[in-house]
N, C-alpha and C. Protein backbone atom coordinates (compact mmCIF):
# COMPACT_ATOMS: atom_id res chain seq x y z
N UNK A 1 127.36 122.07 83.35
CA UNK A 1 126.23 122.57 84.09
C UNK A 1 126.03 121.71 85.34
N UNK A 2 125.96 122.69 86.28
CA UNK A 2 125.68 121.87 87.78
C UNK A 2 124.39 121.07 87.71
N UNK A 3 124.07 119.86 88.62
CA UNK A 3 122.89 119.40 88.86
C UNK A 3 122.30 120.05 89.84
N UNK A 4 120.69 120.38 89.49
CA UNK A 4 120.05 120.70 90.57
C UNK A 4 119.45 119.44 91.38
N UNK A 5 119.50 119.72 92.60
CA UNK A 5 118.74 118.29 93.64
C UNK A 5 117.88 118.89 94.65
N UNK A 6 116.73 118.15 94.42
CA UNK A 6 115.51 118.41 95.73
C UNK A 6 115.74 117.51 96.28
N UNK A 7 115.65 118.17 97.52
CA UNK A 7 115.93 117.32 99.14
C UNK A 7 114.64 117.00 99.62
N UNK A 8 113.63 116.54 99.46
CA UNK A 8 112.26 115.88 100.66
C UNK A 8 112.76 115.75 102.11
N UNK A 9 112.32 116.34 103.01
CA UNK A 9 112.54 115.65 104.10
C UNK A 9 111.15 115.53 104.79
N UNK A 10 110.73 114.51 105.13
CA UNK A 10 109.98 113.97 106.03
C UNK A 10 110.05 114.24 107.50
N UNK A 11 109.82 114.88 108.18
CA UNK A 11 110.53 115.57 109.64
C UNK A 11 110.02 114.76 110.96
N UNK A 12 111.14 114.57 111.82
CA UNK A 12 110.44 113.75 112.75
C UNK A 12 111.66 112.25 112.94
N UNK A 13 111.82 111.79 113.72
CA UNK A 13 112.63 110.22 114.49
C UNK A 13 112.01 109.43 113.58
N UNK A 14 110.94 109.25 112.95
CA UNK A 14 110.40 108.01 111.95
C UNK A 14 110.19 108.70 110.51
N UNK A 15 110.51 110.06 110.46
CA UNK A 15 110.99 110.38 109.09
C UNK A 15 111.44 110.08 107.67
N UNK A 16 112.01 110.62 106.74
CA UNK A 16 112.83 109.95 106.37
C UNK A 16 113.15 111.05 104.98
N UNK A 17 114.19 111.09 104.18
CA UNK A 17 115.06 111.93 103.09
C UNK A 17 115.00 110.90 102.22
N UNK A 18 114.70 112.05 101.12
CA UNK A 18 114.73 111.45 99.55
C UNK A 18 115.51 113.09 98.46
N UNK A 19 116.53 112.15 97.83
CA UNK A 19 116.95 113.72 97.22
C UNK A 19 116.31 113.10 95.59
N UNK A 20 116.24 113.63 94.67
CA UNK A 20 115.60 113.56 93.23
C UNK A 20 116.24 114.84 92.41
N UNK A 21 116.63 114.00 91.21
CA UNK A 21 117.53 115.28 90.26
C UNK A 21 116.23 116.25 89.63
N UNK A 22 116.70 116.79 88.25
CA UNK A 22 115.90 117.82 87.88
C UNK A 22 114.61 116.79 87.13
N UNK A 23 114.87 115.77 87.00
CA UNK A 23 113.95 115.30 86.05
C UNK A 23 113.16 113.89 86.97
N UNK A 24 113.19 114.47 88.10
CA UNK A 24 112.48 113.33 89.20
C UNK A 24 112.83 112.00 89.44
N UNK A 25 113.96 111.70 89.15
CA UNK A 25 114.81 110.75 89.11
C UNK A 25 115.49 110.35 90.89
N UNK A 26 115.03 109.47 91.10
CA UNK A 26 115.92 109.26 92.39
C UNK A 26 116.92 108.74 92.38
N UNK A 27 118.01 109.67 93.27
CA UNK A 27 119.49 110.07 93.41
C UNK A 27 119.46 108.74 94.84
N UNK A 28 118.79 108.70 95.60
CA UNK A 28 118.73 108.17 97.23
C UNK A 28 117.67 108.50 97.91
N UNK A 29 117.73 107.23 98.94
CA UNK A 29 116.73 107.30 99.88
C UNK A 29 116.68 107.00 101.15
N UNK A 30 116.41 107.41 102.16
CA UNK A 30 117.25 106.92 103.50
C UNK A 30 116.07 107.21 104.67
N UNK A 31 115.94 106.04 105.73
CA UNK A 31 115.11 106.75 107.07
C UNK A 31 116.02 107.93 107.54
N UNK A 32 115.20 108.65 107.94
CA UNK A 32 116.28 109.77 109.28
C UNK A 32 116.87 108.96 110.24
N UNK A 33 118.39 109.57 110.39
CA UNK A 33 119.27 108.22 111.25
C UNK A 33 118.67 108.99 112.72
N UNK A 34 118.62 107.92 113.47
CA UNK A 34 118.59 108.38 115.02
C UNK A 34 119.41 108.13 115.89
N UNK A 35 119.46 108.25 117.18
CA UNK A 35 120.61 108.18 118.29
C UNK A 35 119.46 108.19 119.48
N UNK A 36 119.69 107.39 120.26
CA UNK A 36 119.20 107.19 121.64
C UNK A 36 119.82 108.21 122.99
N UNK A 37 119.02 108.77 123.29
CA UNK A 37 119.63 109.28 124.56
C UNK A 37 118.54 109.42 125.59
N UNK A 38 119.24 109.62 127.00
CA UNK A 38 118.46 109.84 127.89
C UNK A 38 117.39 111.52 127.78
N UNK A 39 116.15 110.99 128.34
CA UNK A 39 115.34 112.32 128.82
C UNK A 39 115.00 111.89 129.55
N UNK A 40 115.21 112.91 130.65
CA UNK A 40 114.26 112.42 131.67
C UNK A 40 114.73 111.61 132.48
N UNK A 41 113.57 110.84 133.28
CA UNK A 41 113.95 108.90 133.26
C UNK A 41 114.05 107.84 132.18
N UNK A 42 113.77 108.40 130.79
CA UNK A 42 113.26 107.60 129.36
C UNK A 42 114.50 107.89 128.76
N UNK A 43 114.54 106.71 127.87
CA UNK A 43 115.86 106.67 126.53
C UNK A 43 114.44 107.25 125.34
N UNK A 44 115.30 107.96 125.15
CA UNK A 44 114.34 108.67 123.75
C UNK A 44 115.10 108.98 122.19
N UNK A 45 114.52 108.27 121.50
CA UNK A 45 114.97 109.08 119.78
C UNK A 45 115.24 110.34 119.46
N UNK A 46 116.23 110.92 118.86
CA UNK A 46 116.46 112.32 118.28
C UNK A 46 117.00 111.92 117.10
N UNK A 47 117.26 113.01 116.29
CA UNK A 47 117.30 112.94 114.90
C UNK A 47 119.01 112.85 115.44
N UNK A 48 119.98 112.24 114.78
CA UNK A 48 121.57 112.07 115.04
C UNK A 48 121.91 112.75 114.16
N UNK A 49 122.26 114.29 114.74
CA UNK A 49 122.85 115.05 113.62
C UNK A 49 124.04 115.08 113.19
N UNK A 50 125.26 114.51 113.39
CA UNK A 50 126.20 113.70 113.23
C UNK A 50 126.03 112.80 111.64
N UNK A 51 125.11 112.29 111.69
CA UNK A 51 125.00 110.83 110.61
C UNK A 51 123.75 112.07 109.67
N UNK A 52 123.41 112.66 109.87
CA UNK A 52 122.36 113.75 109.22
C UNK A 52 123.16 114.20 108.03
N UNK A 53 124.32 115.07 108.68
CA UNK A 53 125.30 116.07 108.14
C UNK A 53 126.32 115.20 106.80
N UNK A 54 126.65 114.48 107.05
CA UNK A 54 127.04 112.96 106.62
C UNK A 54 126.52 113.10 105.38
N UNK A 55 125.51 112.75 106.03
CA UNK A 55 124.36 112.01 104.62
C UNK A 55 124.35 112.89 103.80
N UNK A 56 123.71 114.21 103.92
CA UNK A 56 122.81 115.23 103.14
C UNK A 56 124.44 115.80 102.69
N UNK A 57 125.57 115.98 103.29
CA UNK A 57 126.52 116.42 102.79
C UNK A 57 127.21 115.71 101.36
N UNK A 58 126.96 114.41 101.55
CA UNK A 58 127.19 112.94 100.32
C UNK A 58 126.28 113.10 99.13
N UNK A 59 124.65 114.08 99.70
CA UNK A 59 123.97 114.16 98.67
C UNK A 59 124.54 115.83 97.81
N UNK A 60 124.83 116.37 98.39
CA UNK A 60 124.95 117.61 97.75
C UNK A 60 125.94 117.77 96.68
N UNK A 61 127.10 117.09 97.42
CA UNK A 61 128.03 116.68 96.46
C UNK A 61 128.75 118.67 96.06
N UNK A 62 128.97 118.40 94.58
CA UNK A 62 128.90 119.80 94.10
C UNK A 62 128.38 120.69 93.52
N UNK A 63 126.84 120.13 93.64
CA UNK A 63 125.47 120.33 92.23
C UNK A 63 124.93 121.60 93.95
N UNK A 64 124.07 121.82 93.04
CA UNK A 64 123.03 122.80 93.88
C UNK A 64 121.64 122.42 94.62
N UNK A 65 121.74 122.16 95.56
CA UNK A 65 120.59 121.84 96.40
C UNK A 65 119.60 122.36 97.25
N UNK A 66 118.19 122.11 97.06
CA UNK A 66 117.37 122.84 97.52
C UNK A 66 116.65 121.96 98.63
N UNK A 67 116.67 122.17 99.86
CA UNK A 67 116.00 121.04 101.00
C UNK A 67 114.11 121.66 101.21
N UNK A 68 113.49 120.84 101.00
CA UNK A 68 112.16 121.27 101.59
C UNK A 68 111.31 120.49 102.69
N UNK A 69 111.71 120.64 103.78
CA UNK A 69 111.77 120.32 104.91
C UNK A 69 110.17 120.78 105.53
N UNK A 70 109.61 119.86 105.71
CA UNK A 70 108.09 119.66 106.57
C UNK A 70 108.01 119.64 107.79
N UNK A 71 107.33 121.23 107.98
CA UNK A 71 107.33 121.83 109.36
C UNK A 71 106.39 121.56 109.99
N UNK A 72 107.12 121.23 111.64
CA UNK A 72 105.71 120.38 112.90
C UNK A 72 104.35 121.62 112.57
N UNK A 73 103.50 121.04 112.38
CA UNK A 73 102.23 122.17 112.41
C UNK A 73 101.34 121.13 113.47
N UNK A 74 101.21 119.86 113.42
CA UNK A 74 100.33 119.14 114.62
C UNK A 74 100.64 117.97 115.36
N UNK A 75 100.62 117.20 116.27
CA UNK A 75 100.76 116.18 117.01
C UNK A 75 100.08 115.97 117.77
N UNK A 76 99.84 114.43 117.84
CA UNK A 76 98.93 113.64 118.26
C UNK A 76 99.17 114.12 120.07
N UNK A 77 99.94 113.93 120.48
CA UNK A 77 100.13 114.43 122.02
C UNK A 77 101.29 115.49 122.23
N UNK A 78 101.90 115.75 123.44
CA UNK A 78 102.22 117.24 123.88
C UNK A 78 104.48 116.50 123.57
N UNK A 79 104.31 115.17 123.87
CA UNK A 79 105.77 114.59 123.62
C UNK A 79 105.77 114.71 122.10
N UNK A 80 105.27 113.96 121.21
CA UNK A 80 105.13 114.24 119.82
C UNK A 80 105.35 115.22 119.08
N UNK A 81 104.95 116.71 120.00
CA UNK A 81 105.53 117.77 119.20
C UNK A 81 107.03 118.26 119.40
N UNK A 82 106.73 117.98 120.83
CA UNK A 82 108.09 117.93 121.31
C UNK A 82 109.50 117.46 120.87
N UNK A 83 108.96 116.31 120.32
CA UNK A 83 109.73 115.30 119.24
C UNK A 83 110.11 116.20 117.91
N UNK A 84 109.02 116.50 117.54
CA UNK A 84 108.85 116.76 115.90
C UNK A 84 109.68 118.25 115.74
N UNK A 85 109.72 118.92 116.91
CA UNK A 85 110.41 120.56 117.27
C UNK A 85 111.56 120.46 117.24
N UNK A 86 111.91 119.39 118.07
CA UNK A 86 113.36 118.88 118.47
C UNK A 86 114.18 118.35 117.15
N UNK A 87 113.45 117.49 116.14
CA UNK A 87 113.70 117.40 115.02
C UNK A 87 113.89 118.54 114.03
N UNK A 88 112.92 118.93 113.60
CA UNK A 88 112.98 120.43 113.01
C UNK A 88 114.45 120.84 113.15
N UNK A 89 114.20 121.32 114.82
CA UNK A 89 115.77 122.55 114.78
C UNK A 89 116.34 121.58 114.17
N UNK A 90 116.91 120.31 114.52
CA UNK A 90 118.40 119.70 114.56
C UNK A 90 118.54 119.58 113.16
N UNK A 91 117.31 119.34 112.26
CA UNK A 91 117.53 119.25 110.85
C UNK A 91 118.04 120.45 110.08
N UNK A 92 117.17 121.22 110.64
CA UNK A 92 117.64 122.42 110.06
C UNK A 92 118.43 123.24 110.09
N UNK A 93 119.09 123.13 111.34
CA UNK A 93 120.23 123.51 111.53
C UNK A 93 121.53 122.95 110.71
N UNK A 94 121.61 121.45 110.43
CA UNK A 94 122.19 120.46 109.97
C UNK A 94 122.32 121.04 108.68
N UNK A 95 121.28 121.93 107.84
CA UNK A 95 121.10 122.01 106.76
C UNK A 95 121.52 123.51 106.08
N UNK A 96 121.31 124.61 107.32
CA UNK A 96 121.88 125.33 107.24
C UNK A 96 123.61 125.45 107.77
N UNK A 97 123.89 124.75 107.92
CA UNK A 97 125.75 124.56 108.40
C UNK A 97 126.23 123.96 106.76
N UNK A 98 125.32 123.44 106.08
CA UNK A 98 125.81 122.60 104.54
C UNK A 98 125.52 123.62 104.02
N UNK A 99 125.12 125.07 104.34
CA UNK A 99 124.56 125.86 103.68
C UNK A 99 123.52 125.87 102.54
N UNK A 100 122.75 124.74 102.59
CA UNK A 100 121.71 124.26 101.44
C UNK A 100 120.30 125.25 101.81
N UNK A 101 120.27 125.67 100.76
CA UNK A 101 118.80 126.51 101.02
C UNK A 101 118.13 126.05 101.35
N UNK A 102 116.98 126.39 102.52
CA UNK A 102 116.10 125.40 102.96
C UNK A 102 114.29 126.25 102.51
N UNK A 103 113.22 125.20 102.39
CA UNK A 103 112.05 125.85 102.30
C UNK A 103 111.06 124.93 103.06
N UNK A 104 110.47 125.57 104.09
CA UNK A 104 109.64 124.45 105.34
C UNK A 104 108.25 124.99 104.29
N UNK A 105 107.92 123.61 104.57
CA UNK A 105 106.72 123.11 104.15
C UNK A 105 105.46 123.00 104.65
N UNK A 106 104.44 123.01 104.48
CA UNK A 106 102.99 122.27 105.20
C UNK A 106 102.74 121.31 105.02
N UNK A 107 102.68 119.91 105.51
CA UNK A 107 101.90 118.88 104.83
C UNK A 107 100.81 118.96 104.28
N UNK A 108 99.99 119.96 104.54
CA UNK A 108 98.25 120.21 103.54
C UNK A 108 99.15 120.88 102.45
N UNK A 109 99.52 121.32 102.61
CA UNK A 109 100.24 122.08 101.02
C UNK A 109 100.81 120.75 99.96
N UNK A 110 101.98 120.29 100.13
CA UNK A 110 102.40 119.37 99.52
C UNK A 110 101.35 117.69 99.08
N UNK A 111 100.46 117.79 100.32
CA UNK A 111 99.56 116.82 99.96
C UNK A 111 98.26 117.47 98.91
N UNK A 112 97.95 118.79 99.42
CA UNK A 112 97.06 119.01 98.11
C UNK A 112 97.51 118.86 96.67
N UNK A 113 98.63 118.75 96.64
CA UNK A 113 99.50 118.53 94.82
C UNK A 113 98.96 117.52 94.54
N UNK A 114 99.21 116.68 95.77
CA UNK A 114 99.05 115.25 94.73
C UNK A 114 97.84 114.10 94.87
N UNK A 115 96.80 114.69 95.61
CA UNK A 115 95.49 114.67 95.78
C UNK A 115 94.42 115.01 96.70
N UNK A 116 93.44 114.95 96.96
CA UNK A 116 92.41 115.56 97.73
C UNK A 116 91.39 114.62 98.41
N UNK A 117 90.93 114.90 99.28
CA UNK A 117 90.20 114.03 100.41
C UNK A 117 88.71 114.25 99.67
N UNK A 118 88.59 112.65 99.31
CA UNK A 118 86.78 113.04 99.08
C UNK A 118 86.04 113.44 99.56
N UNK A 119 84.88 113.98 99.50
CA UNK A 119 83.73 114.25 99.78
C UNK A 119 83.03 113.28 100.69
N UNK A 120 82.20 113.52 101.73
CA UNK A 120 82.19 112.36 102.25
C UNK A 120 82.42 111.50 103.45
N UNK A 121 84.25 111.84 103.39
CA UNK A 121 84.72 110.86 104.37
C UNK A 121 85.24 111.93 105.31
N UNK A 122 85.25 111.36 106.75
CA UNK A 122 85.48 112.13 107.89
C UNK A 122 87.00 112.15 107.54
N UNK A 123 87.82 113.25 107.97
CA UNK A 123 88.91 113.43 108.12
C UNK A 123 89.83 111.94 109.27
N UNK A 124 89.11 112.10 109.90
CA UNK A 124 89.27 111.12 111.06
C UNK A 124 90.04 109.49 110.34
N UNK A 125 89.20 109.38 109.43
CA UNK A 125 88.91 108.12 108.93
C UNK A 125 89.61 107.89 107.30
N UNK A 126 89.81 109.27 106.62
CA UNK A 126 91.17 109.56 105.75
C UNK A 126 92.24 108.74 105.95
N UNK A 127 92.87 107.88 104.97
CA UNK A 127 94.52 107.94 105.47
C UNK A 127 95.16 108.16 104.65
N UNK A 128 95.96 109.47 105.14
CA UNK A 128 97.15 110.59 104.10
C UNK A 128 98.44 109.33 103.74
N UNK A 129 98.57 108.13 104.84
CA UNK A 129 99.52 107.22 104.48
C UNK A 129 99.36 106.61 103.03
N UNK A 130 98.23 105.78 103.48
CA UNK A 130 98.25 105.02 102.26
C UNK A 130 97.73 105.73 101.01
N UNK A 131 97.35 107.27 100.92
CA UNK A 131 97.06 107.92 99.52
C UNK A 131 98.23 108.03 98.93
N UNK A 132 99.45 108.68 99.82
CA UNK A 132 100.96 109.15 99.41
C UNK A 132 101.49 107.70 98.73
N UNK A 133 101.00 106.82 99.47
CA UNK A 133 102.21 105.25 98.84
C UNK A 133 101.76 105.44 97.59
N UNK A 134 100.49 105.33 97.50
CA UNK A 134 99.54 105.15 96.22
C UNK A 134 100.06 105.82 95.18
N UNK A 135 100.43 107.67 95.42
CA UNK A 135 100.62 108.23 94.45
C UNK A 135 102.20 107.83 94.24
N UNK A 136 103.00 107.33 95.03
CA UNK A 136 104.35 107.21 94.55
C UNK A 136 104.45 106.00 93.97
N UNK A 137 103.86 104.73 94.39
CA UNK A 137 103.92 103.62 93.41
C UNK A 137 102.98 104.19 91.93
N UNK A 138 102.32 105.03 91.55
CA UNK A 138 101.70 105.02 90.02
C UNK A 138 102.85 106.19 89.40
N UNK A 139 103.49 107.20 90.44
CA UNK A 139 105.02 107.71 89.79
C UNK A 139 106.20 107.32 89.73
N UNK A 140 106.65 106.32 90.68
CA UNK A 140 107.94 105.37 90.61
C UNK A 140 107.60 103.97 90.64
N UNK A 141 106.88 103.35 89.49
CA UNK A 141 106.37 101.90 89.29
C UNK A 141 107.53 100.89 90.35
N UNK A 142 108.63 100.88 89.92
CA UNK A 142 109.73 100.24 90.03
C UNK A 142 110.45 100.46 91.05
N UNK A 143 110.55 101.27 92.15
CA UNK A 143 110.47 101.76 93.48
C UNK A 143 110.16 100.62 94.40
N UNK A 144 111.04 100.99 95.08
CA UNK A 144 110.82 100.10 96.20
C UNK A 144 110.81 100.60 97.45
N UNK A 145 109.95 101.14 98.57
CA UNK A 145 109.71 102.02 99.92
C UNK A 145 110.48 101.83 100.50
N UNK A 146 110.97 100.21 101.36
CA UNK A 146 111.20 99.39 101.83
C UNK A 146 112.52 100.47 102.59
N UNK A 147 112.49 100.63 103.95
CA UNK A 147 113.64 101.37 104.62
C UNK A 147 115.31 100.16 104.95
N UNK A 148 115.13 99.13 104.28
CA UNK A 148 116.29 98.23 104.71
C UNK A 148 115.55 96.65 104.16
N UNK A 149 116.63 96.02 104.02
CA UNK A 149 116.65 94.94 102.89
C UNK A 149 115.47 93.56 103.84
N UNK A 150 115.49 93.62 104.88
CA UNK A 150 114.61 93.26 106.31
C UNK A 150 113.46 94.08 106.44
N UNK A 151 113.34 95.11 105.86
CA UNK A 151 112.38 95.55 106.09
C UNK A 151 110.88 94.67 105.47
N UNK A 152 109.51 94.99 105.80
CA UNK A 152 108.17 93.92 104.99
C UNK A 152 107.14 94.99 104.83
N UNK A 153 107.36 96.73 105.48
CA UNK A 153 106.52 97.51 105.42
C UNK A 153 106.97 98.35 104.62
N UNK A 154 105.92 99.16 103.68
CA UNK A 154 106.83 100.33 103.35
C UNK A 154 107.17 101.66 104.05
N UNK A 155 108.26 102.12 104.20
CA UNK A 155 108.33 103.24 105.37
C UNK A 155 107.67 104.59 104.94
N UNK A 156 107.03 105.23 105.72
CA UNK A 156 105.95 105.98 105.25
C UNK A 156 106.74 107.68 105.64
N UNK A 157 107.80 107.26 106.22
CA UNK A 157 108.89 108.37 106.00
C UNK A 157 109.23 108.89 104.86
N UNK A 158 109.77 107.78 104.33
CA UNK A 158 110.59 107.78 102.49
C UNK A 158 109.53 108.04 101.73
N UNK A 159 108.39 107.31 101.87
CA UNK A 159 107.47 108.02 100.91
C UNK A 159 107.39 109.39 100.74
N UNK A 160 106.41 109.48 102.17
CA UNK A 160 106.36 111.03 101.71
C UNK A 160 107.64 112.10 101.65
N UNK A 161 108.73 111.58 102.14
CA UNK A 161 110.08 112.46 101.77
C UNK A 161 109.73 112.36 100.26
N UNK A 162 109.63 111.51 99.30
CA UNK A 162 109.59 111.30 97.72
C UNK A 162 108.69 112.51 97.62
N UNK A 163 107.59 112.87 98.12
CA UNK A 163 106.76 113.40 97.70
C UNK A 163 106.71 114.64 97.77
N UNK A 164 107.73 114.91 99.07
CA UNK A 164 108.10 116.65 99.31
C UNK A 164 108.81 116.81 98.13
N UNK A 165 109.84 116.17 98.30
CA UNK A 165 110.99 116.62 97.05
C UNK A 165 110.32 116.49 95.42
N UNK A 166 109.20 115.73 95.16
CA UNK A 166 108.82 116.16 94.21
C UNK A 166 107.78 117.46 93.97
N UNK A 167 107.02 117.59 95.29
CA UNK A 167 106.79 119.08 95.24
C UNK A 167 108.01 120.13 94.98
N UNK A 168 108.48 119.55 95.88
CA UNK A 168 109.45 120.95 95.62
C UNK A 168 110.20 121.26 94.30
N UNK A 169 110.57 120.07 94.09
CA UNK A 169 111.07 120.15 92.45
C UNK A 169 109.82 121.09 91.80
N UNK A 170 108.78 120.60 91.49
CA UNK A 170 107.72 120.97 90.68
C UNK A 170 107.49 122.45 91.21
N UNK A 171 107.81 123.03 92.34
CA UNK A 171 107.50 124.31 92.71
C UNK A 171 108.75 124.99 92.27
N UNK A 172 109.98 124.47 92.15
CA UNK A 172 111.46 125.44 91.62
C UNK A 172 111.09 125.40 90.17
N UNK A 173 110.61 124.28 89.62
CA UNK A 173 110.30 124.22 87.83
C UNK A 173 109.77 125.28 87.47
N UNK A 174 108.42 125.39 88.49
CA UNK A 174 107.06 126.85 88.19
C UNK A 174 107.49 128.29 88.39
N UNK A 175 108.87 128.31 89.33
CA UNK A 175 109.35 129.47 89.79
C UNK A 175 110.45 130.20 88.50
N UNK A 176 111.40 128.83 88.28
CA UNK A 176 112.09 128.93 87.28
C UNK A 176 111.15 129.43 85.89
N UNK A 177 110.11 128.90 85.46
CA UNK A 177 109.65 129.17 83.48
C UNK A 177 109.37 130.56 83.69
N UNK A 178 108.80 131.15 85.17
CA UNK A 178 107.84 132.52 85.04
C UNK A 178 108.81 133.39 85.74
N UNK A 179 110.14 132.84 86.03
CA UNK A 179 111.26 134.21 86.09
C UNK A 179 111.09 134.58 87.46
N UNK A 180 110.59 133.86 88.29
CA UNK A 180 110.61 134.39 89.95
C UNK A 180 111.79 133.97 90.42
């Protein structure tokens, strides 16, 4: 029997991919690789789809993979989305050439799974960062965020990549018992 694997992707130059087998087990974890190039007058980040294809191709292996990829819905300024668009395609494109089924995401969707903004507090003043670490250190005790052995922060890419791919797992589980 083939393995099934959820792909998280975190979307975006500070991103980051997490694949997890059927039983939420992490397979790998990786920032999104980038590549520098000119725009403009500016050297700017893009997702390096080159080292993308690579990767996610190493994860697929010969098991069956499902990518759930988190689609730009907002940004802080007008470059940012720009960024996050530019990402998108290149990912997804990347993902459709591996031919891996892909399912774009909402971040309010995947974050309502795994908790909810109190009552109370201004949105403003919320942070979706540190709730996501929260819920992945009380589901992977033994986990470590950390994007590189130098790293001292946890990367808030990989997290929430952990957290897509465990949505998504948990949404193929619900699809799978009721025959959809």
């Amino acid at each position: 029997m083939k393995n099934n694997i959820s792909i998280g992707i975190d979307n975006g130059v500070t991103g980051g991919i997490v694949a997890i087998d059927d039983n939420g087990q992490i397979i790998t974890k990786f920032k999104m690789p980038i590549v520098k190039r000119k725009w403009g007058s500016k050297q700017r980040n893009f997702v390096d789809a080159e080292k993308l294809y690579k990767a996610i191709g190493d994860i697929k292996g010969d098991g069956i993979a499902i990518a759930y990829l988190e689609r730009p819905t907002h940004a802080p300024s007008h470059d940012s989305l720009r960024s996050m668009v530019d990402s998108y395609a290149t990912t997804r494109t990347v993902l459709d050439l591996l031919l891996i089924h892909t399912v774009s995401v909402d971040a309010i969707h995947w974050q309502k799974t795994f908790w909810t903004k109190p009552k109370g507090i201004k949105k403003e003043d919320y942070c979706t960062k540190k709730e996501a670490l929260r819920v992945a250190n009380e589901k992977w005790v033994h986990e470590s965020w950390l994007a590189t052995s130098r790293s001292s922060v946890p990367h808030s890419g990989i997290v929430d990549a952990v957290l897509i791919a465990e949505y998504g797992r948990n949404l193929h589980l619900n699809t799978a018992e009721h025959g959809s």
